[in-house]
Protein backbone atom coordinates (compact mmCIF):
# COMPACT_ATOMS: atom_id res chain seq x y z
CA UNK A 1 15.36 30.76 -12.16
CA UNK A 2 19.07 32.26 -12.31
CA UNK A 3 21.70 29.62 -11.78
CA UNK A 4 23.08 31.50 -9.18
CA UNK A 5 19.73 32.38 -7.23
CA UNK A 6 19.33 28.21 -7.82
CA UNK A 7 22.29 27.77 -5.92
CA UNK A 8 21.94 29.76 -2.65
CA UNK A 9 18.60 28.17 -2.46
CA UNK A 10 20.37 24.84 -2.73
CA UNK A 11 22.96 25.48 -0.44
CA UNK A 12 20.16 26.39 2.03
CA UNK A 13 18.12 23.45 1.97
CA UNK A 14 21.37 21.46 2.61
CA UNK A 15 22.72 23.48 5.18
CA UNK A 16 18.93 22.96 6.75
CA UNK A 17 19.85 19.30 8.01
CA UNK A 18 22.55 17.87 11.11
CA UNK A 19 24.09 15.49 8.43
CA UNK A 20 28.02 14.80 8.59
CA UNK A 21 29.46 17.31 5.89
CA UNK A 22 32.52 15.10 5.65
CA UNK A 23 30.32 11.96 4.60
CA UNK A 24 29.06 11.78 1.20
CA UNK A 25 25.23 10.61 2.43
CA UNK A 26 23.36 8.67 -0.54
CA UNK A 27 21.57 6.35 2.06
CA UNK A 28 18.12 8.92 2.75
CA UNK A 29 16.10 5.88 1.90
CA UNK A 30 17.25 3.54 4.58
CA UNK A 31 16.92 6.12 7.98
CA UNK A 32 15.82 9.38 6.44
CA UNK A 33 16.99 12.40 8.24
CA UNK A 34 15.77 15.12 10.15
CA UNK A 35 16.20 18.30 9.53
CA UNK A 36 17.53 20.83 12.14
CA UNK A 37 14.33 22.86 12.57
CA UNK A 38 12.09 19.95 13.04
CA UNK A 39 14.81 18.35 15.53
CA UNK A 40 14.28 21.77 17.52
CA UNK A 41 10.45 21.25 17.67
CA UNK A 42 10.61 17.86 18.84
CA UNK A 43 13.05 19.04 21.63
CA UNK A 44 10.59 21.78 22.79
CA UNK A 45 7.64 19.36 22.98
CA UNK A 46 9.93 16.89 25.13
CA UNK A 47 10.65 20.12 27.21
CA UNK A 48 6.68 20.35 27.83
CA UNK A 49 6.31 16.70 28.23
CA UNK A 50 9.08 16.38 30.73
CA UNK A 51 7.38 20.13 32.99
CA UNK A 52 4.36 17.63 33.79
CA UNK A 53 3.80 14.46 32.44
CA UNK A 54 0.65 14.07 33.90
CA UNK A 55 -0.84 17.31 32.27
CA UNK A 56 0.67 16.35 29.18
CA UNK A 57 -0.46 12.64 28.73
CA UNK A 58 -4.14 12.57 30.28
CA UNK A 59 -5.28 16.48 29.07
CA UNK A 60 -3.20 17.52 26.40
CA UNK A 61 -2.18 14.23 24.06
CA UNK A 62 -5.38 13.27 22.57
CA UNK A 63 -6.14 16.76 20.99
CA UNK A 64 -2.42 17.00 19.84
CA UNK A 65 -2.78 13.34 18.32
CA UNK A 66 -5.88 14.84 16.43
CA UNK A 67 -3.95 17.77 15.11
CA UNK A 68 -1.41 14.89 13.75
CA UNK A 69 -3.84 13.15 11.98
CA UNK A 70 -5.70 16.12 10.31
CA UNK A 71 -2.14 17.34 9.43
CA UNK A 72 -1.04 13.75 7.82
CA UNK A 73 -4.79 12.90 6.35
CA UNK A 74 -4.55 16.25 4.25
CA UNK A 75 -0.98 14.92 2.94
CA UNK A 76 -1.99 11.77 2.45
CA UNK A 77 -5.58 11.96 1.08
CA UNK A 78 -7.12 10.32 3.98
CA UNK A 79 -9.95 10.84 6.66
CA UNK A 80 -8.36 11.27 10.11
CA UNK A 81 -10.02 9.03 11.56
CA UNK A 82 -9.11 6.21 9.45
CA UNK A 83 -5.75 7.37 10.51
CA UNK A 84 -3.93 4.81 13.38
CA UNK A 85 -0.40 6.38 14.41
CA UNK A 86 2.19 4.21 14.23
CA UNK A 87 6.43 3.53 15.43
CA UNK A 88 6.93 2.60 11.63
CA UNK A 89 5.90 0.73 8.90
CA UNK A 90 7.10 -2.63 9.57
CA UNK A 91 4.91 -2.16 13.27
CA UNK A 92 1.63 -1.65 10.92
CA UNK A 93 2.19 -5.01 8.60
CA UNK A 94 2.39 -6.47 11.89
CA UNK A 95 -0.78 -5.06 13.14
CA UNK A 96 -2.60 -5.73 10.08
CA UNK A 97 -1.00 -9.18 9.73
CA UNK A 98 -2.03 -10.66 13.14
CA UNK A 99 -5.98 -9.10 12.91
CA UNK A 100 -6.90 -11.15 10.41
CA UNK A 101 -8.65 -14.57 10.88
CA UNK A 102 -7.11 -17.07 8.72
CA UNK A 103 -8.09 -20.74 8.31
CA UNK A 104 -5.95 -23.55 7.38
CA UNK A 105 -4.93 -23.04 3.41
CA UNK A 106 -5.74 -20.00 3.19
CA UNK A 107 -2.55 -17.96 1.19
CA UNK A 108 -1.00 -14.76 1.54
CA UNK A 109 0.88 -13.08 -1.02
CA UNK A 110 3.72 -11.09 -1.27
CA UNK A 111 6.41 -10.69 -4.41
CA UNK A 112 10.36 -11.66 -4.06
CA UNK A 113 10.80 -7.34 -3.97
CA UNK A 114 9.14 -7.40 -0.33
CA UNK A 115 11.23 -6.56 2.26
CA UNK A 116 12.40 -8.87 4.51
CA UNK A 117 10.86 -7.39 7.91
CA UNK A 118 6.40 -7.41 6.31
CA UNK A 119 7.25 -10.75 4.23
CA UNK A 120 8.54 -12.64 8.36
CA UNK A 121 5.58 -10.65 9.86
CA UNK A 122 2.77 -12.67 6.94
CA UNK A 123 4.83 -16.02 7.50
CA UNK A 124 4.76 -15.78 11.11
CA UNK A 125 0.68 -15.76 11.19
CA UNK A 126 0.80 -17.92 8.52
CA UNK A 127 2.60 -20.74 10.18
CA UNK A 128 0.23 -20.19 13.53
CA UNK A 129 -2.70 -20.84 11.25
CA UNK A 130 -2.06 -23.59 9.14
CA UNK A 131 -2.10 -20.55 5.84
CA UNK A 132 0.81 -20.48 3.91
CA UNK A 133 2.54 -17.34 2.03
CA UNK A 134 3.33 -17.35 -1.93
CA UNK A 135 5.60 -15.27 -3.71
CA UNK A 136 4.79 -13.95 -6.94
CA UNK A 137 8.73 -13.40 -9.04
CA UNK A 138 8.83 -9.60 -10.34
CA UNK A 139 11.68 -9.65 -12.57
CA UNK A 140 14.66 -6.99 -12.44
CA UNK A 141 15.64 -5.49 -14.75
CA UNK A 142 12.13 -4.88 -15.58
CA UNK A 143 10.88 -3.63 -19.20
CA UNK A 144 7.19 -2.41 -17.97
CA UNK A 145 4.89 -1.83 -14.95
CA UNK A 146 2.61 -4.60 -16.29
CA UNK A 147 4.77 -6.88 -15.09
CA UNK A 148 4.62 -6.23 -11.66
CA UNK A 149 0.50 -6.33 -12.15
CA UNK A 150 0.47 -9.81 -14.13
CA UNK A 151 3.26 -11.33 -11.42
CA UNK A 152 0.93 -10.78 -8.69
CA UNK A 153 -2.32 -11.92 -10.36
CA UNK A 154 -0.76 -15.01 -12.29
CA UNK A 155 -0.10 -15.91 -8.29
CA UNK A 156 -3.68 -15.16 -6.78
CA UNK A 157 -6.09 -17.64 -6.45
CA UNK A 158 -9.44 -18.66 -4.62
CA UNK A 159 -7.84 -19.15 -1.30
CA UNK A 160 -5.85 -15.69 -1.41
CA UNK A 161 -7.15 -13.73 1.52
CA UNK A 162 -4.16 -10.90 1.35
CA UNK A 163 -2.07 -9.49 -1.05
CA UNK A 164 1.02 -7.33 0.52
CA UNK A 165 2.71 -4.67 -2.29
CA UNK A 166 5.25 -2.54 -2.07
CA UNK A 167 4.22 1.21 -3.26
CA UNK A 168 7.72 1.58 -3.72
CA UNK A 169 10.33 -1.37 -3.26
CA UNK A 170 13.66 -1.27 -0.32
CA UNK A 171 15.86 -3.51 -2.63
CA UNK A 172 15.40 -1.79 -5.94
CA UNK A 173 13.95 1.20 -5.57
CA UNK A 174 11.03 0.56 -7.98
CA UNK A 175 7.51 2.14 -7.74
CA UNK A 176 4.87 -0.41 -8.34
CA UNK A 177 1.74 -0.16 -9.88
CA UNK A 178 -0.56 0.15 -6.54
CA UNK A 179 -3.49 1.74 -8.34
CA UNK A 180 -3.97 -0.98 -10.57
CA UNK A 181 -3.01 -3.61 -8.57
CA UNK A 182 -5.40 -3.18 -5.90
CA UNK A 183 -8.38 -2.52 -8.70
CA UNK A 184 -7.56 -6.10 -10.30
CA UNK A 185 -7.20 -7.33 -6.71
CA UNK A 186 -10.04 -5.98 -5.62
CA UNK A 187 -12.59 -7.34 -8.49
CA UNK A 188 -11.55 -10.88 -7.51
CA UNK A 189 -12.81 -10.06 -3.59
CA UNK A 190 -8.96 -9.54 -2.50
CA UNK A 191 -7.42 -6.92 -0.07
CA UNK A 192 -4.45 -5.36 -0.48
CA UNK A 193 -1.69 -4.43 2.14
CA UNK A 194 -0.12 -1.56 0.37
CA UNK A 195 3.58 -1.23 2.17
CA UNK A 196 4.18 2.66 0.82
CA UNK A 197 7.23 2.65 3.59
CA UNK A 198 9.02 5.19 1.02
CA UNK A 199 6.13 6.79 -0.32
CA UNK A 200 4.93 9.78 1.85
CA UNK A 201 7.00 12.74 0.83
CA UNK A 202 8.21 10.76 -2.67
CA UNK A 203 5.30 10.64 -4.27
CA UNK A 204 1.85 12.32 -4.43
CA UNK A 205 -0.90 10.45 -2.39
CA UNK A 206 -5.16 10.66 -2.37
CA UNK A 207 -5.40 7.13 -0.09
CA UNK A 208 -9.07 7.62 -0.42
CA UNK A 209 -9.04 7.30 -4.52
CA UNK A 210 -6.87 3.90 -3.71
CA UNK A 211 -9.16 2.38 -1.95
CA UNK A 212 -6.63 -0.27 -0.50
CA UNK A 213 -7.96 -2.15 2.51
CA UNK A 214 -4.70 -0.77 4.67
CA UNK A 215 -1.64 1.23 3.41
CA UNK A 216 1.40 1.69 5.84
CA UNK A 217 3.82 5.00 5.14
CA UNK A 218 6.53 5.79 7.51
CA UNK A 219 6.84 9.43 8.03
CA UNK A 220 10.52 9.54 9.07
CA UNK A 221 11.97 9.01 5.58
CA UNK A 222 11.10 11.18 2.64
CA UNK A 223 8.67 13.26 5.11
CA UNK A 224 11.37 13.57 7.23
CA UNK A 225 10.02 13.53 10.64
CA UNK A 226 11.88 12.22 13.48
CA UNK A 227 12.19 8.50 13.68
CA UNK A 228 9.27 6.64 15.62
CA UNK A 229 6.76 8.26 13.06
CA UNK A 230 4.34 5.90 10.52
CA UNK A 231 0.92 5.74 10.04
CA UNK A 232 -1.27 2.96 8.87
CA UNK A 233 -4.43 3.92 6.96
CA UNK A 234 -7.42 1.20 7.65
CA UNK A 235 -10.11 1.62 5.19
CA UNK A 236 -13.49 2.09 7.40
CA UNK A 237 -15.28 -1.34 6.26
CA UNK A 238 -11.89 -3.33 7.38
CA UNK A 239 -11.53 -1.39 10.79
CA UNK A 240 -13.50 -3.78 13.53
CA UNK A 241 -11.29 -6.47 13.45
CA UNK A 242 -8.30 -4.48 13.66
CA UNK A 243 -6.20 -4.87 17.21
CA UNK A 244 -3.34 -3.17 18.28
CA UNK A 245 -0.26 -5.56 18.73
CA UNK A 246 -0.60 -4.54 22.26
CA UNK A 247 -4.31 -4.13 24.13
CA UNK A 248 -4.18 -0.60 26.47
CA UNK A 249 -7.23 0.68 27.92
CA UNK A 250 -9.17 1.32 24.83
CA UNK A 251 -10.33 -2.07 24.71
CA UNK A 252 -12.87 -1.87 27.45
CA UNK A 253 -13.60 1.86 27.08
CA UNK A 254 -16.70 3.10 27.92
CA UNK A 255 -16.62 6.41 25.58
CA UNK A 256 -18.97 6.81 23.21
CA UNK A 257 -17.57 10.13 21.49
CA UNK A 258 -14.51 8.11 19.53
CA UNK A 259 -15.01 5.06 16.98
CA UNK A 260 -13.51 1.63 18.66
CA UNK A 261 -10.80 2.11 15.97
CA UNK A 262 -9.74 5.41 17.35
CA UNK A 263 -9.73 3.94 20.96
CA UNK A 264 -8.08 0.82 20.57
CA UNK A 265 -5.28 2.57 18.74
CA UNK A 266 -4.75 6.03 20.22
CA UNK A 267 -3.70 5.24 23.65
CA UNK A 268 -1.63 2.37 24.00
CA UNK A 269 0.56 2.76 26.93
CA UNK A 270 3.55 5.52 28.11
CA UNK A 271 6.08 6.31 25.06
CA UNK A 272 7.66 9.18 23.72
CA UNK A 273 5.17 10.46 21.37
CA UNK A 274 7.06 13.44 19.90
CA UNK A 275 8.34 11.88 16.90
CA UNK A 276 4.68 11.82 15.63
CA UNK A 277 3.67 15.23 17.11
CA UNK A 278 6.29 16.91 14.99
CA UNK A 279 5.02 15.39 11.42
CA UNK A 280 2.82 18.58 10.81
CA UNK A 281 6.37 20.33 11.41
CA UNK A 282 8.04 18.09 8.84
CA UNK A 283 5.67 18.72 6.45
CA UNK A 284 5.80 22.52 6.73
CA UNK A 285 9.56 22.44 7.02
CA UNK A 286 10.40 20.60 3.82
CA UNK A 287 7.36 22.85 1.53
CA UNK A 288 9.23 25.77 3.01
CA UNK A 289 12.97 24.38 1.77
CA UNK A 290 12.41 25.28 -1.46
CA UNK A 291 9.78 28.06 -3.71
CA UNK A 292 7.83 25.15 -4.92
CA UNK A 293 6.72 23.42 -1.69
CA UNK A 294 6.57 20.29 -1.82
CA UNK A 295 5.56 19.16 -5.75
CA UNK A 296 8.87 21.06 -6.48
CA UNK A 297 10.43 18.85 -3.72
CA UNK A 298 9.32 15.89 -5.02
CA UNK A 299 10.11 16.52 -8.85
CA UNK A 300 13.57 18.05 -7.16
CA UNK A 301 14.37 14.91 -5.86
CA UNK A 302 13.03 12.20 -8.96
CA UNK A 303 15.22 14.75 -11.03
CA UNK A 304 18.38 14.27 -9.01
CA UNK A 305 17.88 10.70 -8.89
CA UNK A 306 16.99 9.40 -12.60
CA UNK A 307 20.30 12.20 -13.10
CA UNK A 308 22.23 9.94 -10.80
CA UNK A 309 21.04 6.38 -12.24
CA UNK A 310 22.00 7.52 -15.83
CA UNK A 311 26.00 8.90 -14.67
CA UNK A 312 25.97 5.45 -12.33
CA UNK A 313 24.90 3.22 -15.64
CA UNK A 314 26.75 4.94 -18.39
CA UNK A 315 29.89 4.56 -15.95
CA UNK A 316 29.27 1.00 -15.68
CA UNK A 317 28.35 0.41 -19.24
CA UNK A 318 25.12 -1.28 -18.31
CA UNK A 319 21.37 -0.56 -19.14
CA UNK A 320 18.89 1.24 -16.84
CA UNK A 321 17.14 -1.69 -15.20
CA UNK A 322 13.68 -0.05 -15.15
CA UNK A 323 12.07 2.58 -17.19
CA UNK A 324 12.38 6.12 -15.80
CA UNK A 325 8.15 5.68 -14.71
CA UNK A 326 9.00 3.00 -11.93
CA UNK A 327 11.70 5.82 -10.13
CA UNK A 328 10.72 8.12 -7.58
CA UNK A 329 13.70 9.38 -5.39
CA UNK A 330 15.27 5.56 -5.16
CA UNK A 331 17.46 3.58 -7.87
CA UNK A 332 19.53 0.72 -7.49
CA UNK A 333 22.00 -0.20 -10.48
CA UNK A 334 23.43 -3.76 -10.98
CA UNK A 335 26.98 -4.43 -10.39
CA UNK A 336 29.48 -6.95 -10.43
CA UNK A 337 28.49 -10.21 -8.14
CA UNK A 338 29.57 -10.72 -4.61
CA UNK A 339 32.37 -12.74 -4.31
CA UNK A 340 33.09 -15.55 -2.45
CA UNK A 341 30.84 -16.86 0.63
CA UNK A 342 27.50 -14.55 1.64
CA UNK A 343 28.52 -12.39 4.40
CA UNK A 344 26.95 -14.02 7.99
CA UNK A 345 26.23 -10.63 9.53
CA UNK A 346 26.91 -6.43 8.73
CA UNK A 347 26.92 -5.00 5.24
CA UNK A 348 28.09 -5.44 2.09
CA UNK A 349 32.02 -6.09 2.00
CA UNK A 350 31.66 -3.52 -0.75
CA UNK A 351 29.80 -0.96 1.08
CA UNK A 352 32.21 -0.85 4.27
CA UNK A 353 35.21 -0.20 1.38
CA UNK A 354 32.93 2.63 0.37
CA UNK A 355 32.09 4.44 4.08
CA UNK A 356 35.82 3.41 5.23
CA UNK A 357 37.84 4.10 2.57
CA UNK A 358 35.89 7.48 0.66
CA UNK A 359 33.27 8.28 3.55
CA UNK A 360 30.51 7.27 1.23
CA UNK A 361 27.75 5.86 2.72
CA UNK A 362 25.65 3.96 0.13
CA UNK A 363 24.04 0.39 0.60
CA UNK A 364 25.03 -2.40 -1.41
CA UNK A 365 21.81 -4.63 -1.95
CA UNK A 366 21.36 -8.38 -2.69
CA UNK A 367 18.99 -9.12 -5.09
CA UNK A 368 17.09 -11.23 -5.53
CA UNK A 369 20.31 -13.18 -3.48
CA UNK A 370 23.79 -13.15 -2.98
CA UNK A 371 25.62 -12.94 -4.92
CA UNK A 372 23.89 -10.66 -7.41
CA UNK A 373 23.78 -7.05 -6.04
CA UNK A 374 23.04 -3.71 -7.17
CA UNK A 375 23.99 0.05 -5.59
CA UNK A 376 21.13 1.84 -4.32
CA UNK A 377 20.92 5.60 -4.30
CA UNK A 378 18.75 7.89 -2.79
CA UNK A 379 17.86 11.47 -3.60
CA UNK A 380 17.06 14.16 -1.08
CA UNK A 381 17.17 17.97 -1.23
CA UNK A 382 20.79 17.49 0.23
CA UNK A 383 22.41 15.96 -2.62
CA UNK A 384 24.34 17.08 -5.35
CA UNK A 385 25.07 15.46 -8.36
CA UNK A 386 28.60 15.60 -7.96
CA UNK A 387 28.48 13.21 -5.46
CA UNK A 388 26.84 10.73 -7.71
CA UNK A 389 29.78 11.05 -9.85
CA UNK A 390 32.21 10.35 -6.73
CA UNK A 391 30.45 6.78 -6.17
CA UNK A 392 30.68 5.60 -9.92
CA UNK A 393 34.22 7.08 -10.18
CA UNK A 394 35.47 4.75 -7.03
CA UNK A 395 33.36 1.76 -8.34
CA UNK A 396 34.64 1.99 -11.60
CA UNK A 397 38.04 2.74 -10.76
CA UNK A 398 38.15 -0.97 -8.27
CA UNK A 399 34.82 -3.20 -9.22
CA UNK A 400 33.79 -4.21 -12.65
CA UNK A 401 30.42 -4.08 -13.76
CA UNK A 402 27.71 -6.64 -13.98
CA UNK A 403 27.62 -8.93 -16.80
């Protein structure tokens, strides 16, 4: 393709999102964001909602709900109706956490890459039941994706009852493993919680070929649908025990038509549920952006990113902390230590400098604490490289590397 016809189509799938065009946005990981079309759709369907909310909740919902989840279970791989529709992510670690039935010493494992949000939702039930949670160390930098694997196994015994994995981690930005995880996990009689918060839209998914007990994607970051939209996938043998974190009228239903699973989870109580209804949007929206659909998307984006990692390392004059398998559209890069006291609330002292001072809006991560800390960068069809080259300019030009 011409440079020039590359260009206009670039321009185009920028111009196609509400983002500030005097802030230099490298944070798509942390929100997402919606584009303008799909923002439009959801506002029509509120329209309809709002001209009779009785016609809309009790005779028109379910079927839309259905259209959602053939819609998201032909992305994804999955059987609708294995499909629950969720708020977000860290909602469906919370649902899976507090279904299951844990004795006294029974252990739950997550690695030091979780974030913070799932890892509180398995110590909460674990410290109503008497389990406890273990952490399995996945070093970073990191030279191989082994390592993740052998982390979590050296860590799994004959009391682990659940093993939660990031698909692809919030702090650094690495894709694990999953495939091979849950295999190994799964020939010792272990389930996996598969956290793919980042993964629908960054990578390619067939959840049925996974065969993870449950895997949680939000739909509101690299699928960018409006916020409020996840799903958790419950493979069919794990479903009965499953229960909503709140009980609606499912639980004493008296239809026959719909699996338990599909009533306990489909009709909760009154919310907005437009967010969700506009995911088949999202998906069309962002395969229309660009010639390729949405593999050309997704290699777009990975492209853009590894591009950005190498400028942000070679700037610093420090190594790529992962090799260029474990990135999908995320990458954090160490830098120099945090200085001083941890921060007791907001952001990284760093990362206000950045938004105040050059309108940048980038997160500053700690990891694995304060005061070590890397720059995380994101990659969506909105970016340009240039503005890669912006962040490591300012960084260079007032923080030092990390040693």
């Amino acid at each position: 393709m011409r440079a020039s016809y590359r260009a206009i189509i670039d321009a185009m799938a920028a111009d196609a999102f509400v983002l500030d065009p005097s802030i230099t946005f490298l944070n798509h990981g942390s929100f997402g964001a919606c584009p303008r079309a799909v923002l439009e759709a959801q506002a029509r369907l509120r329209a309809r909602l709002e001209s009779d909310p009785v016609r809309f909740f009790t005779r028109e919902l379910e079927g839309l709900l259905d259209g959602v989840r053939v819609a998201l279970g032909a992305f994804v791989g999955a059987d609708p109706d294995d499909l629950a529709l969720m708020p977000n992510a860290t909602h469906a670690v919370s649902t899976v956490a507090r279904s299951l039935r844990l004795e006294p010493g029974d252990e739950l494992v997550v690695t030091d890459h979780a974030y913070n949000a799932c890892r509180n939702a398995l110590a909460e039930v674990a410290a109503r039941s008497g389990a406890r949670v273990v952490v399995a160390h996945v070093p970073f930098p990191i030279r191989a994706p082994a390592e993740v694997t052998g982390a979590v196994l050296a860590v799994c015994g004959a009391r682990t009852r659940l093993v939660l994995v990031d698909h692809v981690t919030s702090p650094t930005g690495l894709v694990f493993p999953v495939a091979e995880i849950v295999a190994a996990l799964a020939a010792r009689g272990v389930d996996t919680l598969v956290d793919g918060a980042h993964a629908p839209g960054m990578l390619p998914l067939e959840l049925r070929a996974l065969g993870a007990a449950y895997y949680t994607g939000n739909c509101h970051k690299w699928l960018c649908a409006p916020k409020g939209a996840a799903f958790l996938h419950v493979r069919r043998d794990r479903q009965e025990p499953m229960m909503p974190l709140a009980i609606g009228h499912g639980w004493n239903s008296p239809r026959r038509d719909r699996s338990r699973f599909r009533l306990l989870f489909d009709w909760i109580g009154t919310a907005d549920p437009t967010a969700l209804l506009c995911v088949p949007v999202a998906i069309d929206v962002l395969a229309g952006l660009v010639p390729g659909g949405w593999p050309e998307v997704r290699a777009k984006n990975r492209a853009l990113a590894l591009a950005g990692r190498r400028l942000l390392c070679d700037a610093l004059g420090v190594a790529a902390p992962c090799p260029d398998e474990m990135i999908g559209t995320l990458a954090t890069v160490p830098i120099a230590d945090g200085v001083g006291p941890q921060p007791e609330v907001g952001p990284d002292p760093l990362q206000e400098t950045l938004f105040r001072e050059h309108a940048i809006e980038v997160p500053i991560v700690w990891f694995p604490t304060w005061p070590r800390r890397g720059v995380r960068i994101s990659a969506q069809l909105y970016n340009r490289i240039e503005q890669y080259d912006q962040l490591a300019r300012v960084i260079v030009a007032g923080y030092a590397p990390s040693a």
